[in-house]
PDB file of N, CA and C in Angstrom:
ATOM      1  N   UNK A   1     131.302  61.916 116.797  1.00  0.00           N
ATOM      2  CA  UNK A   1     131.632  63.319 116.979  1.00  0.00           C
ATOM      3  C   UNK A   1     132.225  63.926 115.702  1.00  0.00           C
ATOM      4  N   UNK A   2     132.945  62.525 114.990  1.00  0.00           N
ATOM      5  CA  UNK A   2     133.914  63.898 113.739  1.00  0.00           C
ATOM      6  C   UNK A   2     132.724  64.263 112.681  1.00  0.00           C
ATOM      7  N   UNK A   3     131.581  63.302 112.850  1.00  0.00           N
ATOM      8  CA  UNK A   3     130.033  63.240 111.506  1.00  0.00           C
ATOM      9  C   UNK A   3     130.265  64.285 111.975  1.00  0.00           C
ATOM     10  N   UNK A   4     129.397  65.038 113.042  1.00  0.00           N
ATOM     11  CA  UNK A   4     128.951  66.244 113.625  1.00  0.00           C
ATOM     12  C   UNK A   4     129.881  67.358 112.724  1.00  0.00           C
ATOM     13  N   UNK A   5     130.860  67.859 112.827  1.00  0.00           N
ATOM     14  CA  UNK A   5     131.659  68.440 112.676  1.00  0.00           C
ATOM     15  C   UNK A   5     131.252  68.538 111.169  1.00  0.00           C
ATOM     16  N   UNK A   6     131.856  67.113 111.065  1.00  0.00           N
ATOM     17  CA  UNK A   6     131.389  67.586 109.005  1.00  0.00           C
ATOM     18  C   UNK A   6     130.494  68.016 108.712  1.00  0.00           C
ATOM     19  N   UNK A   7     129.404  67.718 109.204  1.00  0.00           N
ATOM     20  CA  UNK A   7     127.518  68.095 108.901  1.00  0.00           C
ATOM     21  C   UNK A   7     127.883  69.342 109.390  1.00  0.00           C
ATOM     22  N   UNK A   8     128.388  70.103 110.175  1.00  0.00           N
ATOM     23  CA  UNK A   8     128.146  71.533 110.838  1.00  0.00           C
ATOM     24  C   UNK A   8     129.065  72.433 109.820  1.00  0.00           C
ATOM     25  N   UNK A   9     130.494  71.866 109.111  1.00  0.00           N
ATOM     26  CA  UNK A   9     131.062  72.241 107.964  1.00  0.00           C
ATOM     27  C   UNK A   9     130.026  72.707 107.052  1.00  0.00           C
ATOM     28  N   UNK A  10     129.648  71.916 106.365  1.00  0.00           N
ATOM     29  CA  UNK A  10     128.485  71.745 105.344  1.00  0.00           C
ATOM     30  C   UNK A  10     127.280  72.347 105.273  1.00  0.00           C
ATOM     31  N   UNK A  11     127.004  72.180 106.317  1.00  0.00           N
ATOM     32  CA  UNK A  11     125.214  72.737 106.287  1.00  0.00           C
ATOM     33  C   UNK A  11     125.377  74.530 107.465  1.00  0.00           C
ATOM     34  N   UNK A  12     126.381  74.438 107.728  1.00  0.00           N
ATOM     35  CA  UNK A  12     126.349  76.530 107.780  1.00  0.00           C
ATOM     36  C   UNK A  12     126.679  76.897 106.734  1.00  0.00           C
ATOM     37  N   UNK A  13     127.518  77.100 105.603  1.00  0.00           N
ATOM     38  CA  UNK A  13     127.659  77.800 105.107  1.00  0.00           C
ATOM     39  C   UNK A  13     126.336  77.525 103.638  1.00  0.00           C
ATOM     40  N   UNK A  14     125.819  76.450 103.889  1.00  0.00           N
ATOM     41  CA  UNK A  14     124.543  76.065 103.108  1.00  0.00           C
ATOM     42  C   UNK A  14     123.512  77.144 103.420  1.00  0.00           C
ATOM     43  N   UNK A  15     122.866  77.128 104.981  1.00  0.00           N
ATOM     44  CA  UNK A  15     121.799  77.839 105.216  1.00  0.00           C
ATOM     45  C   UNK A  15     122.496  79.535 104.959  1.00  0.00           C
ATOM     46  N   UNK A  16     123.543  79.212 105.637  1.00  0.00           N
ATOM     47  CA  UNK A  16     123.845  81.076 105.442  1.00  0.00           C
ATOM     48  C   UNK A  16     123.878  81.479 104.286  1.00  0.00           C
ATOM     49  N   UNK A  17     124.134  80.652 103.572  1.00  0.00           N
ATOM     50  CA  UNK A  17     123.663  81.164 101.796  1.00  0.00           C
ATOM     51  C   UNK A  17     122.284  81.849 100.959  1.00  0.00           C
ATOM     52  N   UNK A  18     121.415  80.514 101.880  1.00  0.00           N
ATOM     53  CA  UNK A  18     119.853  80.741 101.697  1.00  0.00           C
ATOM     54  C   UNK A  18     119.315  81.475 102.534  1.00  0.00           C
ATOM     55  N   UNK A  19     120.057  81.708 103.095  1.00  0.00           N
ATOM     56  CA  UNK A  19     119.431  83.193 104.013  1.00  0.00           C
ATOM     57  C   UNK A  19     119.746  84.283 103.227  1.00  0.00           C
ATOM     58  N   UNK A  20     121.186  84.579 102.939  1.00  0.00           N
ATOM     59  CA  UNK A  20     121.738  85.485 102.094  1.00  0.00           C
ATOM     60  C   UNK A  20     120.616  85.917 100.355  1.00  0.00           C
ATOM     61  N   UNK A  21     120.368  84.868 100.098  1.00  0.00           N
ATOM     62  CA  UNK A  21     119.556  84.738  98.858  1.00  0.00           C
ATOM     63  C   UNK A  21     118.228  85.058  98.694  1.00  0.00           C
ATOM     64  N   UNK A  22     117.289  84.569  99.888  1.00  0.00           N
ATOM     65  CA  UNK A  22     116.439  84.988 100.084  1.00  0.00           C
ATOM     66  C   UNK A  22     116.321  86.601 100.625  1.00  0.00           C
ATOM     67  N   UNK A  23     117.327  86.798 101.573  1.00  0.00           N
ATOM     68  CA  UNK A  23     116.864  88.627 101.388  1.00  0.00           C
ATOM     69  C   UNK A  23     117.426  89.299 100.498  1.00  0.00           C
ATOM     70  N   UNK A  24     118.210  88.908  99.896  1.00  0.00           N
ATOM     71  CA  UNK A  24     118.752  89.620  98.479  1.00  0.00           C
ATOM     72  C   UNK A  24     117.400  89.435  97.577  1.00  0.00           C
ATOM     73  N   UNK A  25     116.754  88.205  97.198  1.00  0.00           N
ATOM     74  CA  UNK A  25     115.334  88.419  96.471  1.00  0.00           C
ATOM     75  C   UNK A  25     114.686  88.782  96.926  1.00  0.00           C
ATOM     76  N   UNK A  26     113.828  89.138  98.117  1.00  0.00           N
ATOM     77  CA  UNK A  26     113.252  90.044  98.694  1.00  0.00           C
ATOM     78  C   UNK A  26     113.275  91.289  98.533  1.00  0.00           C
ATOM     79  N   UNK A  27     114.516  91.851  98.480  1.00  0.00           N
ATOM     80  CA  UNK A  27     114.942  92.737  98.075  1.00  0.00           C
ATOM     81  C   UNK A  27     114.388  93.575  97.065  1.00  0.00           C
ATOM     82  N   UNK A  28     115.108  92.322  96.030  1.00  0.00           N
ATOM     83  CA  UNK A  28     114.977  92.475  94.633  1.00  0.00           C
ATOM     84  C   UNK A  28     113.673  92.798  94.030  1.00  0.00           C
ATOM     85  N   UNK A  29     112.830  91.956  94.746  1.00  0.00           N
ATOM     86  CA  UNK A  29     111.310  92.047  94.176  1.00  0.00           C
ATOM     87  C   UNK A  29     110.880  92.151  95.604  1.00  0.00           C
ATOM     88  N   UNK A  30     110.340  92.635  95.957  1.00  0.00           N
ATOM     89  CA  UNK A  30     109.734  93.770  97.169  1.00  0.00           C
ATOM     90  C   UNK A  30     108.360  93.089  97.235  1.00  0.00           C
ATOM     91  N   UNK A  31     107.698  92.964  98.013  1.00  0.00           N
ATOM     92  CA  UNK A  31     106.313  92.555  97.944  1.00  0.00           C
ATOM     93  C   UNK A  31     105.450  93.145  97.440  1.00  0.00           C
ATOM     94  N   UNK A  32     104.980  92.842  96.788  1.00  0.00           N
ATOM     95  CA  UNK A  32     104.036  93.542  95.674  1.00  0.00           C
ATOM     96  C   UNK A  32     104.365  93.722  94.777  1.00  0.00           C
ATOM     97  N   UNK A  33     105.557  93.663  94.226  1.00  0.00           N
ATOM     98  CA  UNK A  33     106.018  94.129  92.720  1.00  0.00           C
ATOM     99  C   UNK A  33     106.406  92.790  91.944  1.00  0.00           C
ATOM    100  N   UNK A  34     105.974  91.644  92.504  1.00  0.00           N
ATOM    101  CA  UNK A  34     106.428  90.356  91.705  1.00  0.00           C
ATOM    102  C   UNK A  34     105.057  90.320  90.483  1.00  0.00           C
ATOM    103  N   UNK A  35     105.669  89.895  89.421  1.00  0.00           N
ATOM    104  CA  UNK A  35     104.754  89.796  88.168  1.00  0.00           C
ATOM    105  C   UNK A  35     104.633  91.084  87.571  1.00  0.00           C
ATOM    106  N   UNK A  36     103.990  90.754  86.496  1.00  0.00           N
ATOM    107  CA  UNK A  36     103.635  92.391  85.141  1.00  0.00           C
ATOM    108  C   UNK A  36     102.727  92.841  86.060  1.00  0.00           C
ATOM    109  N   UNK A  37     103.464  94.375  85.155  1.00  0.00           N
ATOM    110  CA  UNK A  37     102.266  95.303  85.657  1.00  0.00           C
ATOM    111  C   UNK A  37     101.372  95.208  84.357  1.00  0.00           C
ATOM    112  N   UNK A  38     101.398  94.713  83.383  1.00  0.00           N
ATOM    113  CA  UNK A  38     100.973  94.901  82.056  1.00  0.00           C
ATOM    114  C   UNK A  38      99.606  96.169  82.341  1.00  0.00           C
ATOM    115  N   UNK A  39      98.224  95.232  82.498  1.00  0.00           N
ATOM    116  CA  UNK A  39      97.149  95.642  82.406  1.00  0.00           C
ATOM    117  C   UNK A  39      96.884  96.826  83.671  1.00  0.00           C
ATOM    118  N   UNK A  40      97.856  97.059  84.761  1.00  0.00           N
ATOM    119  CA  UNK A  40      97.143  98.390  85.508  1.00  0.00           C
ATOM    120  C   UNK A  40      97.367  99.650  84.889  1.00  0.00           C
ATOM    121  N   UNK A  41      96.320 100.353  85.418  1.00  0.00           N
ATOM    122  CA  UNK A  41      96.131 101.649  85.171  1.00  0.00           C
ATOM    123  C   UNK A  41      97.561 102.220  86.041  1.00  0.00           C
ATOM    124  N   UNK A  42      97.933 101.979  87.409  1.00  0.00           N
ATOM    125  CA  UNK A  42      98.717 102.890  88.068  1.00  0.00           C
ATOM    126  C   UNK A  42     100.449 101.560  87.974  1.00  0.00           C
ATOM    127  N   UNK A  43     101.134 102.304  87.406  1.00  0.00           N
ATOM    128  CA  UNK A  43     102.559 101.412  86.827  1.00  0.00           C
ATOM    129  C   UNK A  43     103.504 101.803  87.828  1.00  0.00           C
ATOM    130  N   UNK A  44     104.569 101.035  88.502  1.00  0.00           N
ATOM    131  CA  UNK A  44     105.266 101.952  88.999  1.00  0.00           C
ATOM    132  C   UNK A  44     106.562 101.969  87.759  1.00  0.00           C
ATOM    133  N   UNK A  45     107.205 102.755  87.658  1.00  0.00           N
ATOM    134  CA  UNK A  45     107.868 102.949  86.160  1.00  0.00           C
ATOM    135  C   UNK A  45     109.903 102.036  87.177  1.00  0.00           C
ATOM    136  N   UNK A  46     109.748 103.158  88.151  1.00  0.00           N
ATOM    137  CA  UNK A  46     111.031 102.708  88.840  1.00  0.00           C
ATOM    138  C   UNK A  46     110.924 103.538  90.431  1.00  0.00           C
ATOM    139  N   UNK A  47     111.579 102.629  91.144  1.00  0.00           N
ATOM    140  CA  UNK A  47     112.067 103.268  92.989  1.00  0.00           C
ATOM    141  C   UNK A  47     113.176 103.109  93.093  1.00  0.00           C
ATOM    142  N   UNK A  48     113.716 104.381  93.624  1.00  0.00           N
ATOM    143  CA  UNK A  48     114.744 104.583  94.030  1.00  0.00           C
ATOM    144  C   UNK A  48     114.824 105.001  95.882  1.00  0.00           C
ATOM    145  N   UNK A  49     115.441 103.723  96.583  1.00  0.00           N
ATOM    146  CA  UNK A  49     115.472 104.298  97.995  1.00  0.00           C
ATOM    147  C   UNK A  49     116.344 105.161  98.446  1.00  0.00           C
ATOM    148  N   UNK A  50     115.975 105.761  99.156  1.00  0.00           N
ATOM    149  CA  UNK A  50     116.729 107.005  99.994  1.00  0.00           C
ATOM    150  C   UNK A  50     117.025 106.768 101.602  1.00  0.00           C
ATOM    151  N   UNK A  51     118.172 105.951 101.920  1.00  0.00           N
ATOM    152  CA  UNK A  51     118.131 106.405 103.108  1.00  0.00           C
ATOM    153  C   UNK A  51     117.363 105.213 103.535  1.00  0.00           C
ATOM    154  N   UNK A  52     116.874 104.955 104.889  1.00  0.00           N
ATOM    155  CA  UNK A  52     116.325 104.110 105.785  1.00  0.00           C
ATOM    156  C   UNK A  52     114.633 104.117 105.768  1.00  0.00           C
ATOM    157  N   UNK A  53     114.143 105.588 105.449  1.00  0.00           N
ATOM    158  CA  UNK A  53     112.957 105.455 105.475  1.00  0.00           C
ATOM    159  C   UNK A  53     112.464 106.357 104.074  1.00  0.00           C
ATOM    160  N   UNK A  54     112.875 106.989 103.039  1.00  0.00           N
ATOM    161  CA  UNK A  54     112.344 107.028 101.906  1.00  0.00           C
ATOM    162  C   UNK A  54     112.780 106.444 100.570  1.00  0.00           C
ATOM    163  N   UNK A  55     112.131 106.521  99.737  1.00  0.00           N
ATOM    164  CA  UNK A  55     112.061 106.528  98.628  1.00  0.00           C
ATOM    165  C   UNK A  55     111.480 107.641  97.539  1.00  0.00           C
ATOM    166  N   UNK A  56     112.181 107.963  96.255  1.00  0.00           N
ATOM    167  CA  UNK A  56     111.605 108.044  94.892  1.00  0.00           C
ATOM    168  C   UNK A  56     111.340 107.920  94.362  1.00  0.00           C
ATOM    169  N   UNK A  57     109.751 107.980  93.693  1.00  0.00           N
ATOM    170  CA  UNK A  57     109.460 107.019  92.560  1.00  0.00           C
ATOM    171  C   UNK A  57     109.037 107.436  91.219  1.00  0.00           C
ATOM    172  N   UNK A  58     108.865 106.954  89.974  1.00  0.00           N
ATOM    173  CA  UNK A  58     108.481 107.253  88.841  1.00  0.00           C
ATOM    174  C   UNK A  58     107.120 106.444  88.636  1.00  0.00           C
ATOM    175  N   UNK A  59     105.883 106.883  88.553  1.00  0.00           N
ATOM    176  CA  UNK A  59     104.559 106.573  88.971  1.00  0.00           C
ATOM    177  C   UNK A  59     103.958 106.890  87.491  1.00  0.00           C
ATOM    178  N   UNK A  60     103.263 106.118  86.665  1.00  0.00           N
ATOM    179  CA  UNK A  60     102.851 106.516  85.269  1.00  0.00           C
ATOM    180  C   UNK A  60     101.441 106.326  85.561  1.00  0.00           C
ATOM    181  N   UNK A  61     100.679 107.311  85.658  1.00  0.00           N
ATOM    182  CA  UNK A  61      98.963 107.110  85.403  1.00  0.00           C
ATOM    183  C   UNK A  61      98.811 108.119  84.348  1.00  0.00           C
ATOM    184  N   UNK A  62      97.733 107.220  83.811  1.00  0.00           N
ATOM    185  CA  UNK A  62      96.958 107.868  82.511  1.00  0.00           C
ATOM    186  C   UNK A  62      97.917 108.877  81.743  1.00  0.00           C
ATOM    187  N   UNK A  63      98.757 108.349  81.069  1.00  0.00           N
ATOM    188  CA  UNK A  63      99.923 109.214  80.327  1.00  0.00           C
ATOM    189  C   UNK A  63     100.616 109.706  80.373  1.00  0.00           C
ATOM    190  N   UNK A  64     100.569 110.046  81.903  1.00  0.00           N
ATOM    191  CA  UNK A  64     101.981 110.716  82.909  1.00  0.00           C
ATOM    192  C   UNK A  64     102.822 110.346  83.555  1.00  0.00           C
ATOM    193  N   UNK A  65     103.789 110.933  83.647  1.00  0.00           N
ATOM    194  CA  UNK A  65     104.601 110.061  84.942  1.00  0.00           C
ATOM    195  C   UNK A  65     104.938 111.141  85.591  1.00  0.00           C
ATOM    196  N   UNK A  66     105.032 110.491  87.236  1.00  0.00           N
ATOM    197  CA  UNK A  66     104.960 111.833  88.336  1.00  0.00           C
ATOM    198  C   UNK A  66     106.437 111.259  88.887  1.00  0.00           C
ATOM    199  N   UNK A  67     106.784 112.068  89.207  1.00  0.00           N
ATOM    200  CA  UNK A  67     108.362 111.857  90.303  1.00  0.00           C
ATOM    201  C   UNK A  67     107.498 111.992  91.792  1.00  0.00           C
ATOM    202  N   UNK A  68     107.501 111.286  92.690  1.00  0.00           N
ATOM    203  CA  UNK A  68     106.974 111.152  93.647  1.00  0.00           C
ATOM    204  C   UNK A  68     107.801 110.922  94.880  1.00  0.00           C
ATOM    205  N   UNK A  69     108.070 111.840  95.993  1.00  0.00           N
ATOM    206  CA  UNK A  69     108.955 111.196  97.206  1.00  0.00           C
ATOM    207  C   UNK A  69     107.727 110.780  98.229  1.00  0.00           C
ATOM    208  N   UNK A  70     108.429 109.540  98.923  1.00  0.00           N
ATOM    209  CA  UNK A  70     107.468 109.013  99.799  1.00  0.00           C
ATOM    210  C   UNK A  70     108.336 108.218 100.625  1.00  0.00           C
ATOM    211  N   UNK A  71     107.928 109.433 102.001  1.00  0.00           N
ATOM    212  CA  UNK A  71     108.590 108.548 103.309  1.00  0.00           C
ATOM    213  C   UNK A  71     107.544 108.305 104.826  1.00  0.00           C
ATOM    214  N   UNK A  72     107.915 108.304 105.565  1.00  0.00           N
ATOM    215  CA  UNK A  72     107.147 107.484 106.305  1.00  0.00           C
ATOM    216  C   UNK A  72     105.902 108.069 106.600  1.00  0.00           C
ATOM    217  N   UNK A  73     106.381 109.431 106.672  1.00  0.00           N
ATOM    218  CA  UNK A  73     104.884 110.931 106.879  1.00  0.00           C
ATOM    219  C   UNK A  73     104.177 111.350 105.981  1.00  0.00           C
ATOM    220  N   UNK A  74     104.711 111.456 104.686  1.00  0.00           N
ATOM    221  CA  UNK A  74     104.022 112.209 103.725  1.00  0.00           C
ATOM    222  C   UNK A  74     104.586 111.224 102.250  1.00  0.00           C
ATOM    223  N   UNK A  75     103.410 111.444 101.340  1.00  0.00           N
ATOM    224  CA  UNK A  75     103.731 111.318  99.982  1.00  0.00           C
ATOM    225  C   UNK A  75     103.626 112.792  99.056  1.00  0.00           C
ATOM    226  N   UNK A  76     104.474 113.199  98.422  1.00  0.00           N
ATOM    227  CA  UNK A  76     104.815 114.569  97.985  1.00  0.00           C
ATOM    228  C   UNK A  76     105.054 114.380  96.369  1.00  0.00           C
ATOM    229  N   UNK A  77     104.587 115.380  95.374  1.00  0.00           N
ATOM    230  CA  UNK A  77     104.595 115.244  94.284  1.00  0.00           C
ATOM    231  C   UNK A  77     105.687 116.108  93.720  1.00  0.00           C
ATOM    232  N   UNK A  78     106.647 115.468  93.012  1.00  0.00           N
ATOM    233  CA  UNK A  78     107.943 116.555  93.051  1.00  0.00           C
ATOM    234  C   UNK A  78     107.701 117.246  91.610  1.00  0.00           C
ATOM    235  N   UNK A  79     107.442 116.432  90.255  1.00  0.00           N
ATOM    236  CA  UNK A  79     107.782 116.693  89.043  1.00  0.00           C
ATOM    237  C   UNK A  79     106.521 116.086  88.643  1.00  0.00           C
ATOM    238  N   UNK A  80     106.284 116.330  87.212  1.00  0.00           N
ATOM    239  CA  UNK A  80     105.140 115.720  86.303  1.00  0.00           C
ATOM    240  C   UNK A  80     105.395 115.921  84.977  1.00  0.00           C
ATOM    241  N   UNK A  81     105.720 115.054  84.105  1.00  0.00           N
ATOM    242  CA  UNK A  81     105.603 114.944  82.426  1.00  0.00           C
ATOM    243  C   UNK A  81     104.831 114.161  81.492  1.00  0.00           C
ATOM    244  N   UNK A  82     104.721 114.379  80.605  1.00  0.00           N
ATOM    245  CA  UNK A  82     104.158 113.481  79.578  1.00  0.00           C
ATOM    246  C   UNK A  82     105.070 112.034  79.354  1.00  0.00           C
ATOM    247  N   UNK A  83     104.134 110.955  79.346  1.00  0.00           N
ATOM    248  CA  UNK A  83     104.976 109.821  78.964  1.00  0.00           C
ATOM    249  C   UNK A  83     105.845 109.553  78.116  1.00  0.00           C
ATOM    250  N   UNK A  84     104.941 109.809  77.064  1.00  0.00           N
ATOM    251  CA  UNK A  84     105.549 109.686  75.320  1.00  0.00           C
ATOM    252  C   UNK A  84     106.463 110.563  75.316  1.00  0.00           C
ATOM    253  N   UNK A  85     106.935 112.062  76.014  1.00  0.00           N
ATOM    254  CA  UNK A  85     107.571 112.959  75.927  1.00  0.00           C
ATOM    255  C   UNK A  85     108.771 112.337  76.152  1.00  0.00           C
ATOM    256  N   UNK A  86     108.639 112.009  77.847  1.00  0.00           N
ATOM    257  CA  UNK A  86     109.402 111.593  78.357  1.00  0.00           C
ATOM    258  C   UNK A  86     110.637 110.213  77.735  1.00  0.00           C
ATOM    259  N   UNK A  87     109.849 109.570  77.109  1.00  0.00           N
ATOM    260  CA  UNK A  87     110.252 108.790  76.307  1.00  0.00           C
ATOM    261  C   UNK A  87     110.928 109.017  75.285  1.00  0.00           C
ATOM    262  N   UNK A  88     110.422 109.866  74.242  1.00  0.00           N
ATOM    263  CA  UNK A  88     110.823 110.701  73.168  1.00  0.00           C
ATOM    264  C   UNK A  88     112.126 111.343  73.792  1.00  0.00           C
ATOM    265  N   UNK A  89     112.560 111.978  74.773  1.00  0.00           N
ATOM    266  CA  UNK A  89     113.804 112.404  75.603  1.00  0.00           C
ATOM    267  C   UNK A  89     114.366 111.545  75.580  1.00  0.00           C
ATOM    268  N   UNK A  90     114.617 110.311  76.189  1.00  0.00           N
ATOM    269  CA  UNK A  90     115.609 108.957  76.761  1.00  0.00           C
ATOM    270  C   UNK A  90     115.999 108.737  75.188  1.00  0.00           C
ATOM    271  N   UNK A  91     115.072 108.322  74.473  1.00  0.00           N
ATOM    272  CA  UNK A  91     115.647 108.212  72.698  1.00  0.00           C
ATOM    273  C   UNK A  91     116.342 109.135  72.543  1.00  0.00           C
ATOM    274  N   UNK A  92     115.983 110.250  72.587  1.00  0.00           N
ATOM    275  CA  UNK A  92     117.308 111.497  72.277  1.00  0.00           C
ATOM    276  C   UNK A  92     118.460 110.861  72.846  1.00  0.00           C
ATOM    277  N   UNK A  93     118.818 111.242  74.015  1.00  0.00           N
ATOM    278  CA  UNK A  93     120.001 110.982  74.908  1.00  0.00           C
ATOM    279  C   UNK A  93     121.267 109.907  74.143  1.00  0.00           C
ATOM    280  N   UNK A  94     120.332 108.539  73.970  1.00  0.00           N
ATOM    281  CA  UNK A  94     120.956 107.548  73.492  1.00  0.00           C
ATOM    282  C   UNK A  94     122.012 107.791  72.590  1.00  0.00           C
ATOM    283  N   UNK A  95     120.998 108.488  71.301  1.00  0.00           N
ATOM    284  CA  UNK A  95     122.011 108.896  69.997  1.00  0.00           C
ATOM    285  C   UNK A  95     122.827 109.837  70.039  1.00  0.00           C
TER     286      UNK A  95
END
Protein backbone atom coordinates (compact mmCIF):
# COMPACT_ATOMS: atom_id res chain seq x y z
CA UNK A 1 0.00 0.00 0.00
CA UNK A 2 2.79 2.71 0.96
CA UNK A 3 4.47 1.68 -3.11
CA UNK A 4 1.00 2.85 -4.23
CA UNK A 5 1.08 6.07 -2.59
CA UNK A 6 4.59 6.84 -3.74
CA UNK A 7 3.88 5.87 -7.45
CA UNK A 8 0.58 8.10 -7.17
CA UNK A 9 3.08 11.00 -5.54
CA UNK A 10 5.20 10.76 -8.58
CA UNK A 11 3.43 9.95 -11.55
CA UNK A 12 0.40 12.86 -11.02
CA UNK A 13 2.22 15.54 -10.96
CA UNK A 14 4.36 13.81 -13.98
CA UNK A 15 1.28 13.35 -16.31
CA UNK A 16 -0.26 16.68 -15.19
CA UNK A 17 2.77 18.25 -16.49
CA UNK A 18 2.53 16.52 -19.91
CA UNK A 19 -0.74 17.40 -20.22
CA UNK A 20 0.06 20.96 -19.27
CA UNK A 21 2.89 20.92 -22.07
CA UNK A 22 1.28 19.45 -24.62
CA UNK A 23 -1.61 22.05 -24.76
CA UNK A 24 0.63 24.81 -24.17
CA UNK A 25 2.46 23.41 -27.61
CA UNK A 26 -0.55 23.03 -29.26
CA UNK A 27 -1.14 26.14 -28.58
CA UNK A 28 1.92 27.41 -29.53
CA UNK A 29 2.01 25.89 -32.93
CA UNK A 30 -1.63 25.44 -33.90
CA UNK A 31 -2.16 22.84 -36.50
CA UNK A 32 -1.05 23.78 -39.53
CA UNK A 33 1.45 26.26 -38.76
CA UNK A 34 4.28 23.74 -37.72
CA UNK A 35 7.34 24.17 -40.19
CA UNK A 36 8.44 27.19 -42.80
CA UNK A 37 6.34 28.86 -44.65
CA UNK A 38 9.42 29.59 -46.83
CA UNK A 39 8.21 28.63 -50.42
CA UNK A 40 4.18 29.56 -50.18
CA UNK A 41 2.68 32.02 -52.05
CA UNK A 42 -0.05 32.76 -49.11
CA UNK A 43 2.30 33.50 -45.58
CA UNK A 44 0.56 34.02 -42.58
CA UNK A 45 2.83 37.02 -41.31
CA UNK A 46 1.12 36.85 -37.53
CA UNK A 47 -2.55 35.92 -35.46
CA UNK A 48 -3.72 37.56 -33.02
CA UNK A 49 -6.85 35.89 -31.07
CA UNK A 50 -9.74 37.74 -30.01
CA UNK A 51 -11.89 36.43 -27.62
CA UNK A 52 -13.26 32.72 -27.88
CA UNK A 53 -14.15 32.71 -31.40
CA UNK A 54 -12.00 35.31 -33.45
CA UNK A 55 -8.99 36.19 -34.58
CA UNK A 56 -6.65 38.87 -36.52
CA UNK A 57 -4.44 38.23 -38.94
CA UNK A 58 -1.54 39.65 -41.03
CA UNK A 59 -1.86 37.58 -44.42
CA UNK A 60 1.08 38.48 -47.09
CA UNK A 61 0.12 37.47 -50.77
CA UNK A 62 1.91 38.59 -53.69
CA UNK A 63 3.51 41.73 -51.97
CA UNK A 64 0.84 42.63 -49.68
CA UNK A 65 -0.19 42.19 -46.49
CA UNK A 66 -3.92 42.33 -45.59
CA UNK A 67 -5.13 42.77 -41.87
CA UNK A 68 -7.81 40.25 -41.95
CA UNK A 69 -10.58 39.50 -39.06
CA UNK A 70 -11.90 36.04 -39.08
CA UNK A 71 -14.49 34.57 -36.86
CA UNK A 72 -16.71 31.87 -37.00
CA UNK A 73 -19.26 33.63 -39.79
CA UNK A 74 -17.34 35.71 -41.86
CA UNK A 75 -13.74 36.47 -43.04
CA UNK A 76 -13.54 40.40 -43.48
CA UNK A 77 -10.76 42.46 -44.98
CA UNK A 78 -9.90 45.31 -42.62
CA UNK A 79 -6.58 47.08 -44.02
CA UNK A 80 -4.13 46.47 -47.03
CA UNK A 81 -0.37 47.67 -47.59
CA UNK A 82 2.59 47.14 -49.40
CA UNK A 83 5.08 44.69 -47.91
CA UNK A 84 8.33 46.35 -48.45
CA UNK A 85 6.44 49.54 -47.25
CA UNK A 86 5.32 48.06 -44.48
CA UNK A 87 8.60 46.94 -43.61
CA UNK A 88 10.39 50.07 -44.53
CA UNK A 89 7.88 51.54 -41.49
CA UNK A 90 8.89 48.87 -38.60
CA UNK A 91 12.73 50.01 -39.61
CA UNK A 92 11.66 53.51 -39.05
CA UNK A 93 10.06 52.96 -35.65
CA UNK A 94 13.14 51.09 -34.32
CA UNK A 95 15.58 54.09 -34.76
Amino acid sequence: MFWYFVKLIILLPLVGGMAFAALWLWRKYQPGMIGGQGDRILKIVEALPLGTFGKLAVVEFEGKRLLISVTRGKIEKIAESDAKESFARSIERVR
